[in-house]
Protein backbone atom coordinates (compact mmCIF):
# COMPACT_ATOMS: atom_id res chain seq x y z
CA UNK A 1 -30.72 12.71 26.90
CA UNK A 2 -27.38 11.01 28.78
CA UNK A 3 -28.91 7.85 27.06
CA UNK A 4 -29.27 9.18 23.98
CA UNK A 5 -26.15 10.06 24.02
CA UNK A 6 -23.96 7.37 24.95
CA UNK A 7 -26.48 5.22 22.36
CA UNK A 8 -24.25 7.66 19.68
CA UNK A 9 -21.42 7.27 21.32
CA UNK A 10 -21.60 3.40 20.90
CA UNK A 11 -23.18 3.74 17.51
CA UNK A 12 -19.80 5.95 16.44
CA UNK A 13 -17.24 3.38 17.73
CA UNK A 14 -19.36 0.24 15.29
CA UNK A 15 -18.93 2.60 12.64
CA UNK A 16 -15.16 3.10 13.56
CA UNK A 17 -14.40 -1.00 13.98
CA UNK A 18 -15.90 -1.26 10.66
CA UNK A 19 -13.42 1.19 8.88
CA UNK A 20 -10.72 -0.64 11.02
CA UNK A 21 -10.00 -4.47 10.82
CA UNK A 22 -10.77 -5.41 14.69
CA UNK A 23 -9.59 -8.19 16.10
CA UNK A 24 -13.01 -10.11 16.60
CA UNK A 25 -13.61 -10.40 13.38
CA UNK A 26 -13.11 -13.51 10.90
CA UNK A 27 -11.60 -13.56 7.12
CA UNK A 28 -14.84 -13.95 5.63
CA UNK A 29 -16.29 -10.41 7.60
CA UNK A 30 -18.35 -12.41 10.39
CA UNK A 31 -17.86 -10.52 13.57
CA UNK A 32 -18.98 -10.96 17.11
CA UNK A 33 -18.24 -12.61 20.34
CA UNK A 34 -17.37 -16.20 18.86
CA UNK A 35 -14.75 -14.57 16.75
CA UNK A 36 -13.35 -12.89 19.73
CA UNK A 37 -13.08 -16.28 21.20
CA UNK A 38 -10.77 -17.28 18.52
CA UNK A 39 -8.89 -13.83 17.21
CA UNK A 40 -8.45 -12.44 20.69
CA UNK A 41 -7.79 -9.30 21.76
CA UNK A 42 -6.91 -6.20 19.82
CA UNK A 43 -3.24 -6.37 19.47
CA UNK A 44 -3.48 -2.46 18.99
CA UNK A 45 -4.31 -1.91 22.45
CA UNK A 46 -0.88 -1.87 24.15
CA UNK A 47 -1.18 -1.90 28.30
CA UNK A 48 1.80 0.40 29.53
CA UNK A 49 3.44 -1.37 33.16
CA UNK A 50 2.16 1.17 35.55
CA UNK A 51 -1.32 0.27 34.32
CA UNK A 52 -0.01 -3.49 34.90
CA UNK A 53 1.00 -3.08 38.51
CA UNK A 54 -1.96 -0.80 39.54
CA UNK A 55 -4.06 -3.92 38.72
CA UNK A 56 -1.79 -6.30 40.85
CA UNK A 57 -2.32 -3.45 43.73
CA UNK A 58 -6.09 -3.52 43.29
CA UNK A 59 -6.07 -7.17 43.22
CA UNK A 60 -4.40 -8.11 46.47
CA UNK A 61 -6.84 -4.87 47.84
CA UNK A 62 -9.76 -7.39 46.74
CA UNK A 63 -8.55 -10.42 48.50
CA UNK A 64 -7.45 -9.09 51.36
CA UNK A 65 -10.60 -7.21 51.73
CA UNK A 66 -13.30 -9.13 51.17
CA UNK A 67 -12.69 -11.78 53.86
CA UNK A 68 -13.34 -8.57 56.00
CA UNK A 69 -16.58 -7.84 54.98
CA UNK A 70 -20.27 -9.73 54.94
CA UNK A 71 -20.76 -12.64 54.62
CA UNK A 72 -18.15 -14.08 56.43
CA UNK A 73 -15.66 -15.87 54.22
CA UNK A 74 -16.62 -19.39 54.77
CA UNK A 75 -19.41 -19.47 57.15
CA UNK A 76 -22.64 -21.05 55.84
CA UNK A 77 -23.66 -21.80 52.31
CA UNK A 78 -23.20 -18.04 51.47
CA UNK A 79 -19.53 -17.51 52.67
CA UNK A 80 -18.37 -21.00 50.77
CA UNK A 81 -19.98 -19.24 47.69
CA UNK A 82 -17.70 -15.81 48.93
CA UNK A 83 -14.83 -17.99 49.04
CA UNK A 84 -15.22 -19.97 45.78
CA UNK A 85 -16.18 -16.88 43.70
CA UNK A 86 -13.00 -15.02 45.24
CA UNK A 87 -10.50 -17.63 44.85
CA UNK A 88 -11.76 -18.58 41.20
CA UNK A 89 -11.15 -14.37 40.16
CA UNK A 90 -8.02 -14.00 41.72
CA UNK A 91 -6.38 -17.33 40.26
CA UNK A 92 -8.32 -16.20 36.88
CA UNK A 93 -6.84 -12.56 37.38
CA UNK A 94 -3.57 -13.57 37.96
CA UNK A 95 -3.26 -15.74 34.95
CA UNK A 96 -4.98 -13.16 32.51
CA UNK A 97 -2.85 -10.70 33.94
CA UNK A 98 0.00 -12.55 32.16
CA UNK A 99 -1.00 -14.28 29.30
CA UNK A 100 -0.91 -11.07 26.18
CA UNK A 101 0.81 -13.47 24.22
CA UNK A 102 -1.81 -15.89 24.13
CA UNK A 103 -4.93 -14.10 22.84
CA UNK A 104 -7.43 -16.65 22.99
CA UNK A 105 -6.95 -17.61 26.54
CA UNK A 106 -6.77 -13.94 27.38
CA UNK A 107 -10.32 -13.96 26.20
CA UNK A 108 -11.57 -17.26 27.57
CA UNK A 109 -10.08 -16.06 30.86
CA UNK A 110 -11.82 -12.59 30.32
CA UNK A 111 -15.07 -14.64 30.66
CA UNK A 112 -14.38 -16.51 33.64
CA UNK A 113 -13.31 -13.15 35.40
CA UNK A 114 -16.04 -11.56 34.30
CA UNK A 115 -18.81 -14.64 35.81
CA UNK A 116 -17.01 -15.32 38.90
CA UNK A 117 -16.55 -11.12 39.76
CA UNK A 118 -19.89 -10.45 39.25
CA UNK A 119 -20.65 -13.20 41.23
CA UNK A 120 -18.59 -12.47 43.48
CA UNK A 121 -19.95 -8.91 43.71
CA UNK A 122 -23.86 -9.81 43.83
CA UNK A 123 -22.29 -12.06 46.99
CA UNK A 124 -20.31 -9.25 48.62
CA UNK A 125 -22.17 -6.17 47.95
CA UNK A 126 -20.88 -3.91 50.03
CA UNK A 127 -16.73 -4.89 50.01
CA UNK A 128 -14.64 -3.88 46.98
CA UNK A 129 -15.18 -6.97 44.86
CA UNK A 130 -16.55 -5.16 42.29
CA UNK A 131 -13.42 -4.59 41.13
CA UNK A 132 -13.20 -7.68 39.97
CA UNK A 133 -16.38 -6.46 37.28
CA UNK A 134 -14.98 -3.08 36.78
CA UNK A 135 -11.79 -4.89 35.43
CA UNK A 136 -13.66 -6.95 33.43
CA UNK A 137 -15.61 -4.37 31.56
CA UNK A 138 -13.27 -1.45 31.15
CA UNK A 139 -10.37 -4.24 29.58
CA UNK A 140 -13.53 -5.73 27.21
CA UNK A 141 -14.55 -2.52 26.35
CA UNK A 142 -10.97 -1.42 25.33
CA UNK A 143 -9.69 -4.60 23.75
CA UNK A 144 -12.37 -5.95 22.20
CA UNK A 145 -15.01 -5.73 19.50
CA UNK A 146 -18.21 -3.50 20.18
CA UNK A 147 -20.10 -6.95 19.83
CA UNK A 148 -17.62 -9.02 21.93
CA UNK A 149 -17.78 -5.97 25.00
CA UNK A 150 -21.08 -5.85 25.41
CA UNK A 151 -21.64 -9.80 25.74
CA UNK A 152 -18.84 -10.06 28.41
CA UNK A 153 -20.64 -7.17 30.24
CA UNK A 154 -23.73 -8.56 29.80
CA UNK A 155 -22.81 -11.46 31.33
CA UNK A 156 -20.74 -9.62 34.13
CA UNK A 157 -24.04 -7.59 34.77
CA UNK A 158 -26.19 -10.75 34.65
CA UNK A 159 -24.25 -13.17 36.95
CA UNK A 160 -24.00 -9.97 39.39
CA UNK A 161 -27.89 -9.79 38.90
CA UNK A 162 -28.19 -13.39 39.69
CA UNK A 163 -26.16 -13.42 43.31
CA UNK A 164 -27.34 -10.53 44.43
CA UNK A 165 -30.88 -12.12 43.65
CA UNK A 166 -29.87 -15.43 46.04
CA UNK A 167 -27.58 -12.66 48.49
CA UNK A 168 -30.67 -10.40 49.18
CA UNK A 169 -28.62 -7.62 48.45
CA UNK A 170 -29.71 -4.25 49.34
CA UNK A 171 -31.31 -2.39 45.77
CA UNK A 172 -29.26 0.58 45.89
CA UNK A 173 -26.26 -1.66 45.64
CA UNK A 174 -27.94 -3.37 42.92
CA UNK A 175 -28.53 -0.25 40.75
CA UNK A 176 -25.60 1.44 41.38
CA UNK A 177 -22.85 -1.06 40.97
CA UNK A 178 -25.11 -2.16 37.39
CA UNK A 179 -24.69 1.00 36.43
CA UNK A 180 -21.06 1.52 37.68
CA UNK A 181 -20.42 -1.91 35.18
CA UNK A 182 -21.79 -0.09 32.25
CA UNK A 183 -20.08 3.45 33.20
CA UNK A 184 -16.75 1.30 33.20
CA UNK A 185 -17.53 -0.34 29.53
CA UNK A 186 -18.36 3.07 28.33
CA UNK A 187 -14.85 4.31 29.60
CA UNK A 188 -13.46 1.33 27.91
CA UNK A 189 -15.14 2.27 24.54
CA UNK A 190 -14.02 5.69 25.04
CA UNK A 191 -10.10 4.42 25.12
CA UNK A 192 -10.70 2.12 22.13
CA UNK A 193 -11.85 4.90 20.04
CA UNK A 194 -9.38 6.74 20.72
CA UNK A 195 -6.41 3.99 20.45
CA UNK A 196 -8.28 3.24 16.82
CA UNK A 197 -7.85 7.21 15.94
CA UNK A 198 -4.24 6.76 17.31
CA UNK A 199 -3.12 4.15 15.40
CA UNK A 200 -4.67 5.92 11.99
CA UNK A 201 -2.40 8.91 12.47
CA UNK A 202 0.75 6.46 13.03
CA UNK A 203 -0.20 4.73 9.82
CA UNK A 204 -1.10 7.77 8.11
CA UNK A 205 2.81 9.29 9.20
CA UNK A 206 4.16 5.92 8.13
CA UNK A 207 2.50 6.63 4.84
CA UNK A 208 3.59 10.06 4.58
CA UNK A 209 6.91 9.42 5.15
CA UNK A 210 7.14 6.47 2.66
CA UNK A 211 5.35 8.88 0.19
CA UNK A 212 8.31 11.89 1.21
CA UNK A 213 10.92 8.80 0.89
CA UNK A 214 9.65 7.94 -2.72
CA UNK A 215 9.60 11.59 -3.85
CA UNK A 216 13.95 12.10 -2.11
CA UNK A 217 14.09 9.23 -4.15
CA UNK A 218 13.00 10.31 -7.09
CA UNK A 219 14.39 13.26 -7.15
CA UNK A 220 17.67 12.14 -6.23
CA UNK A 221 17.04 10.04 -9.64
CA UNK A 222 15.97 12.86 -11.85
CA UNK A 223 19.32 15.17 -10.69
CA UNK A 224 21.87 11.78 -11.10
CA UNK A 225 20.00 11.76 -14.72
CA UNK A 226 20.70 15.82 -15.54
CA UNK A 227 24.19 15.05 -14.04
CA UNK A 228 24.57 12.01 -16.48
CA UNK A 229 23.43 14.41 -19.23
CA UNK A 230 26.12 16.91 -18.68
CA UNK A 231 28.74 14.82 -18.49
CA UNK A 232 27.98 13.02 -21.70
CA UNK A 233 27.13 16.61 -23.77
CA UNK A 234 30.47 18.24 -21.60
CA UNK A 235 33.49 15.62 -21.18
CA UNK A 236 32.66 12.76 -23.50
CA UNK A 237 31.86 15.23 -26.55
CA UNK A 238 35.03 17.46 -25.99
CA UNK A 239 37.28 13.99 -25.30
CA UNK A 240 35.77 12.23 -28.48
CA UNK A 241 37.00 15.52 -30.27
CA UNK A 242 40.37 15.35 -28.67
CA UNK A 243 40.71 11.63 -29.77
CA UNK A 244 40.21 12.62 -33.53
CA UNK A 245 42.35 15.44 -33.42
CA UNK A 246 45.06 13.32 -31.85
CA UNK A 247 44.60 10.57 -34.29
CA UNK A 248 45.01 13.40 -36.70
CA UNK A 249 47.77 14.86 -35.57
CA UNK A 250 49.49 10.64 -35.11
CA UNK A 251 48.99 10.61 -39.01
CA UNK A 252 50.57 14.12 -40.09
CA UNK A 253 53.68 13.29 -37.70
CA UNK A 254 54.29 9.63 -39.24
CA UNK A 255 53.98 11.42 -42.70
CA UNK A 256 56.98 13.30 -42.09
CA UNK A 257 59.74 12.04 -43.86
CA UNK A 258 62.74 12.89 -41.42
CA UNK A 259 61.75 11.47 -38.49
CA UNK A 260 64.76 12.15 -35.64
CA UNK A 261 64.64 11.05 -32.28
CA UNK A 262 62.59 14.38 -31.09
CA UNK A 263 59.58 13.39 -33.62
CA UNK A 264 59.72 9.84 -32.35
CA UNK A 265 59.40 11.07 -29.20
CA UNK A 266 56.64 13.14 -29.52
CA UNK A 267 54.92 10.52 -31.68
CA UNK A 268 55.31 8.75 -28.69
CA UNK A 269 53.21 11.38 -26.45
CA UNK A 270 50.82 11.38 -29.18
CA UNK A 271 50.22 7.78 -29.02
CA UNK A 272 49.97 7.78 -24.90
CA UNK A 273 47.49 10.83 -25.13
CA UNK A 274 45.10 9.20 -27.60
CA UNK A 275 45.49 6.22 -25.31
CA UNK A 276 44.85 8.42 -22.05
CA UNK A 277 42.47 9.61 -23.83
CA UNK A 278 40.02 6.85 -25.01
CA UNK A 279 40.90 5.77 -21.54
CA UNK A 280 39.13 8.81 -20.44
CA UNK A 281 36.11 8.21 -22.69
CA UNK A 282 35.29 4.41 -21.40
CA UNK A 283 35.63 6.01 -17.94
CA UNK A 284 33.22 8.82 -18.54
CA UNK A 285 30.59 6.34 -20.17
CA UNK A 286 31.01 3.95 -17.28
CA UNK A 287 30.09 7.06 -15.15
CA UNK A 288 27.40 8.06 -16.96
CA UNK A 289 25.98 4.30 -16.94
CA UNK A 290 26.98 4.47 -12.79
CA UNK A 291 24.65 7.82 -12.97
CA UNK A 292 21.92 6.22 -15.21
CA UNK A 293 21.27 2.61 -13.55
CA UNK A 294 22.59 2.17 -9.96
CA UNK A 295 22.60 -1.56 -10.35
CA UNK A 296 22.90 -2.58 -13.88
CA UNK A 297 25.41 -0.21 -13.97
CA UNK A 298 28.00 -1.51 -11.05
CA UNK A 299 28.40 -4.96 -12.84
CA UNK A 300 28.88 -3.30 -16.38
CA UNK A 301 31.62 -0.52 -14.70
CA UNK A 302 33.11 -3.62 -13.14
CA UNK A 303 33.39 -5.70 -16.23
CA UNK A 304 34.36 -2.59 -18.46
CA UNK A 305 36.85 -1.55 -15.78
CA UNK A 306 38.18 -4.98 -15.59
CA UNK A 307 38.23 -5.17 -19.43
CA UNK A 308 40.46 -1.98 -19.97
CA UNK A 309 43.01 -3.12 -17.48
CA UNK A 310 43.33 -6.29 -18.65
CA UNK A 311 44.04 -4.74 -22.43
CA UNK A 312 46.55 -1.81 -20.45
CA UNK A 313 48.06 -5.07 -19.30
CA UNK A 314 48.37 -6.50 -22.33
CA UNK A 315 46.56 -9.69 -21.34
CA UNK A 316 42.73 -9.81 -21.82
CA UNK A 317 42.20 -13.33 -22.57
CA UNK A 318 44.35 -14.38 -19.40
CA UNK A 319 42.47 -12.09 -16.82
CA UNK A 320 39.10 -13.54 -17.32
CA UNK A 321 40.05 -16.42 -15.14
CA UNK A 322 41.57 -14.28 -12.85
CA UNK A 323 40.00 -13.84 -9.70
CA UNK A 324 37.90 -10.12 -8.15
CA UNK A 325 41.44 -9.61 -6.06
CA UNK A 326 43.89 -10.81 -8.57
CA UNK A 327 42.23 -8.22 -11.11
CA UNK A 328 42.35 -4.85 -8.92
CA UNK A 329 46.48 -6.17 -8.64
CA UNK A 330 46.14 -5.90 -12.17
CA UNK A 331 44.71 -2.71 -12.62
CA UNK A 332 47.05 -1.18 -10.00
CA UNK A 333 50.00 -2.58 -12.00
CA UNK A 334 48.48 -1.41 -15.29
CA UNK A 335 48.15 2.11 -13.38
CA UNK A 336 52.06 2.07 -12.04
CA UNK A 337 53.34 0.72 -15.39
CA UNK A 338 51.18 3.80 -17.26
CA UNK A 339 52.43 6.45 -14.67
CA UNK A 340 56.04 4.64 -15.14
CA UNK A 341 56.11 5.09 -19.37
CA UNK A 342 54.76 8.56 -18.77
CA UNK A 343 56.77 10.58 -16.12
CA UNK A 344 60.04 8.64 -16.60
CA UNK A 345 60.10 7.61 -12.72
CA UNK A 346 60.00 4.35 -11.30
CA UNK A 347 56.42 3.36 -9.58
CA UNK A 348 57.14 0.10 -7.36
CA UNK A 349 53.82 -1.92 -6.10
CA UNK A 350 53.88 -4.24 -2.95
CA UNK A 351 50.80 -6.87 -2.73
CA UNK A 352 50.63 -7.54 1.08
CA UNK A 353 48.46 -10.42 2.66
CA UNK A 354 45.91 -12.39 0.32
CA UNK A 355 44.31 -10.43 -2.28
CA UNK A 356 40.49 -10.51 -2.20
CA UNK A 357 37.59 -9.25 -3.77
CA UNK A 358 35.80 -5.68 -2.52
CA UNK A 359 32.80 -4.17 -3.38
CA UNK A 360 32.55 -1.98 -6.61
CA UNK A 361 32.67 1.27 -4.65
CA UNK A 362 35.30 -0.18 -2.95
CA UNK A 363 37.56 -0.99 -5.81
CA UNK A 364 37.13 1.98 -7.47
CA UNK A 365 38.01 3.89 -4.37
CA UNK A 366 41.26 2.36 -4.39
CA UNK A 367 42.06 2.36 -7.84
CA UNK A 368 40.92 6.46 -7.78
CA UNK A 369 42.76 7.33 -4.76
CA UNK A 370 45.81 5.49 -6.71
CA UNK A 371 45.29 7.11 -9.41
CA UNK A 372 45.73 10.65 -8.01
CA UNK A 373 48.07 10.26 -6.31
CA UNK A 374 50.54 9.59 -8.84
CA UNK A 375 48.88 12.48 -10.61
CA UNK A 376 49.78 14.47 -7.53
CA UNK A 377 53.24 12.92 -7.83
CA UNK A 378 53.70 13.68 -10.80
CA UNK A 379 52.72 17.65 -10.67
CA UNK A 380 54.59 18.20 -7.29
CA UNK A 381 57.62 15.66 -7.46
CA UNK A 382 57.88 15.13 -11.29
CA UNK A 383 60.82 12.14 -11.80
CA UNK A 384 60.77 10.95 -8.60
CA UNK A 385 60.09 7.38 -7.44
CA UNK A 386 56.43 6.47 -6.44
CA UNK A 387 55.65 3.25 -4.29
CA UNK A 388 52.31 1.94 -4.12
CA UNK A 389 51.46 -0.46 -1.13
CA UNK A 390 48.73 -2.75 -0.82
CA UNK A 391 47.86 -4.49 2.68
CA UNK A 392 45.21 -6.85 3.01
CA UNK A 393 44.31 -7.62 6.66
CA UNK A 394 41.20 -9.58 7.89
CA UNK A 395 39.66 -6.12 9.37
CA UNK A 396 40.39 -4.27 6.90
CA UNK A 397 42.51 -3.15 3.29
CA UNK A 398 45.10 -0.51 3.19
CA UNK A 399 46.43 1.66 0.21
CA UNK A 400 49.47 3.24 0.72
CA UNK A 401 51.03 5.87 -1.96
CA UNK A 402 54.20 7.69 -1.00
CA UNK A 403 56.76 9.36 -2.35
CA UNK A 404 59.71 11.81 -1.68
CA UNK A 405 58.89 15.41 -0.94
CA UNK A 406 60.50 17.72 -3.64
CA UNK A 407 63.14 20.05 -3.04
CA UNK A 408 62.65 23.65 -2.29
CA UNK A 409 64.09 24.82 -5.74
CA UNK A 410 62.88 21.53 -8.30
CA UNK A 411 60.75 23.34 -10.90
CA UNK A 412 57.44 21.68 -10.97
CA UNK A 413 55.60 23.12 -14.11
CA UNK A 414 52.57 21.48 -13.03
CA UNK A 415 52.15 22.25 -9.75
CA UNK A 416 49.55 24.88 -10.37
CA UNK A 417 47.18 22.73 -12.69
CA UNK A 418 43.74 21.14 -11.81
CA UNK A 419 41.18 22.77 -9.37
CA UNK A 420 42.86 21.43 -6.09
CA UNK A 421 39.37 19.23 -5.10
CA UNK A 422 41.17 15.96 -6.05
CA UNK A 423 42.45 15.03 -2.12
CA UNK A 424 38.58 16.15 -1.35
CA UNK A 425 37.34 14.36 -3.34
CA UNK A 426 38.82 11.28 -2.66
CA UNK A 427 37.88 11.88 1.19
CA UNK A 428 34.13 12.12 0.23
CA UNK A 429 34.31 8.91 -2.01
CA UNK A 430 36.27 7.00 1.04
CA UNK A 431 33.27 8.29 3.57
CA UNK A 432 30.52 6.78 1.35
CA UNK A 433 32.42 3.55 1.78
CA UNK A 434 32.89 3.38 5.43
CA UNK A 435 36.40 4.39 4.80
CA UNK A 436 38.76 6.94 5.98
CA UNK A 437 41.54 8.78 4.00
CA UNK A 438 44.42 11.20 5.17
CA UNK A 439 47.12 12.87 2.99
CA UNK A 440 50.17 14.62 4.36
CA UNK A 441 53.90 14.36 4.95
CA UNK A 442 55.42 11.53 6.88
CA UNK A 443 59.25 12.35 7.71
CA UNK A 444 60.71 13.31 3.91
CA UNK A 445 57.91 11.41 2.23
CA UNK A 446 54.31 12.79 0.78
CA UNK A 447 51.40 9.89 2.31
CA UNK A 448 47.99 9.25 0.73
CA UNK A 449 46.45 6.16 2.56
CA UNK A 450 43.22 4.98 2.54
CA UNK A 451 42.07 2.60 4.53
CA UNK A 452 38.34 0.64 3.66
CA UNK A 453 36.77 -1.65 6.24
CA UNK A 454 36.44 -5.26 5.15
């Protein structure tokens, strides 16, 4: 019945290295001990240190040992043989005990060990060298094919056979330390399986957690996609209507025949809110594209972006030789020059160190954080001066936005308007870009600076 079942037991692990690719077996499916010649060892089979240095410790157990016992080492034809056999598994166990990285000599070595320790134990019967055998078979039982195993016990059993044959060795010794060999294979087998079953759960986690990536993935993708579709049926609908009605609105005022300087005027803001205001619309499509197609996307926001600065500038023809840095200058300028016409207060930009190109989410971060905070100026300090700063420094690029704090008393009409997430926002869009922005008063000036790593 214990025959029986081991038999299964062995049966069960050729089944399992046929589900798994082992490592003694070729491309074309031929499997055996040849092929663990050339393949090697199962690279699966990972041999923790403490494992490592208990077989050191056994080793120098065997070799100081064994000159101990009987036959004397070196005395008559039977203690040369003790000597030979010991000095050829210790030199072989040293160098196999170091040489993972080269699988086929940690097979051809295997074999060596295995004929010269079961030599040696057939020799030396009754001394520990069959640890020399019991090395042998557990490691080919664990690291190699079910074919490859058994043929390096076999032959660890058979040259054991064969010196204990010429030794005389007593027949208990015979039998038991034969069947202490295949005990010790069977325990190697036993790891193997279980290493096989261990590395199917790992790849069966990896696999589940690529599938759980793919879903966050797509999900993320589905939500940027209803976002998308809210902003287009939301914003880009109700500024589209705002751009007619302005239009509108541009043709009944310029169809008045008195025009005074008050109707010039407010032709004026009629003309700057259409413009603000198809402004707006590009902006909202380039979201929607951002929100649509991550990657197609960037370079048509960049171009687009690039584009409608370039008109605000008045020079779109120039500007497309213009180089990545050159063009956020541009924008910036476009930007101070708009806020300028608008709010009747001088905006001043300073261009420190070499202008260079950033990444899109980098560029827009700036030009965003820019652009609210002369929106901020211009609700909280309405007419006073604005200066926007620039710095570009091999580490890193600095925006600086300040302004004079408003008096106590100045009436500020727009204080009050917008939701008040425009600073936290800004702080969230500087985070996804490795940056860092702070906002607050500096002496009798209002600070926004962000700074982005280069």
């Amino acid at each position: 019945m214990l025959f029986l079942t081991f038999f299964r037991r062995v049966r069960a692990l050729a089944a399992l290295d046929a589900g798994l690719p082992p490592a003694g077996e070729d491309a074309d499916g031929m499997s055996g001990f040849p092929a663990a010649l050339r393949n090697g060892p199962d690279s699966r089979v990972d041999i923790p240190p403490a494992i490592q240095a208990v077989r050191l410790i056994v080793l120098a157990m065997v070799v100081v040992t064994v000159p101990l016992s009987t036959p004397n080492l070196g005395r008559g034809g039977q203690g040369i043989a003790v000597a030979v056999a010991l000095g050829i598994s210790a030199v072989t166990w040293l160098v196999w005990q170091f040489s993972g990285s080269s699988r086929r000599l940690w097979v051809i070595l295997l074999v060596i060990m295995g004929a010269a320790g079961g030599a040696l134990a057939g020799l030396s019967s009754l001394s520990t060298a069959v640890a020399v055998g019991f090395v042998v078979t557990v490691s080919a039982g664990a690291r190699l094919s079910l074919q490859a195993s058994l043929a390096v016990t076999a032959e660890t059993i058979a040259a054991f056979f064969i010196a204990a044959i010429i030794s005389h060795a007593p027949i208990e010794a015979v039998i038991g330390w034969s069947a202490g060999f295949l005990g010790m294979w069977a325990f190697g087998l036993t790891r193997r399986a279980y290493i096989l079953r261990a590395v199917e759960a790992e790849q069966a986690l990896e696999q589940a957690h690529r599938a759980h990536t793919a879903e966050t993935q797509a999900a993320a993708l589905a939500e940027r996609a209803r976002i998308a579709r809210e902003i287009h049926d939301v914003l880009a609908h109700a500024l589209a209507a705002v751009s007619v009605n302005l239009q509108a609105a541009e043709g009944l005022l310029d169809a008045v025949p008195d025009k005074g300087p008050e109707l010039a005027k407010a032709i004026e803001c009629v003309q700057r809110a259409g413009a603000l205001t198809k402004e707006g619309m590009a902006e909202t499509r380039n979201a929607i594209l951002a929100l649509r197609d991550d990657t197609d996307a960037r370079a048509g926001y960049s171009a687009q972006s690039a584009r409608h600065s370039d008109d605000a500038a008045g020079s779109a023809d120039a500007s497309s030789a213009v180089s990545p840095g050159d063009r956020l200058t541009s924008q910036l300028q476009a930007l101070a020059d708009e806020h300028g016409a608008a709010g009747d207060a001088a905006v001043k930009l300073t261009v420190e160190g070499t202008p260079r190109p950033l990444t899109p989410e980098g560029g827009m971060a700036v030009y965003r954080t820019a652009q609210e905070a002369l929106t901020n100026a211009r609700k909280h300090a309405p007419g006073q001066p604005v200066s926007i700063s620039v710095t570009y420094l091999p580490d890193d690029v600095t925006l600086l936005v300040s302004s004079p704090l408003p008096d106590p008393g100045q009436a500020a009409p727009l204080s009050r308007a917008g939701t008040g997430y425009g600073l936290t926002g800004l702080r969230e869009r500087a985070a996804l870009t490795g940056g860092t922005l702070t906002a607050g008063p500096a002496g009798a000036q209002w600070q926004v600076r962000l700074r982005l790593p280069a």
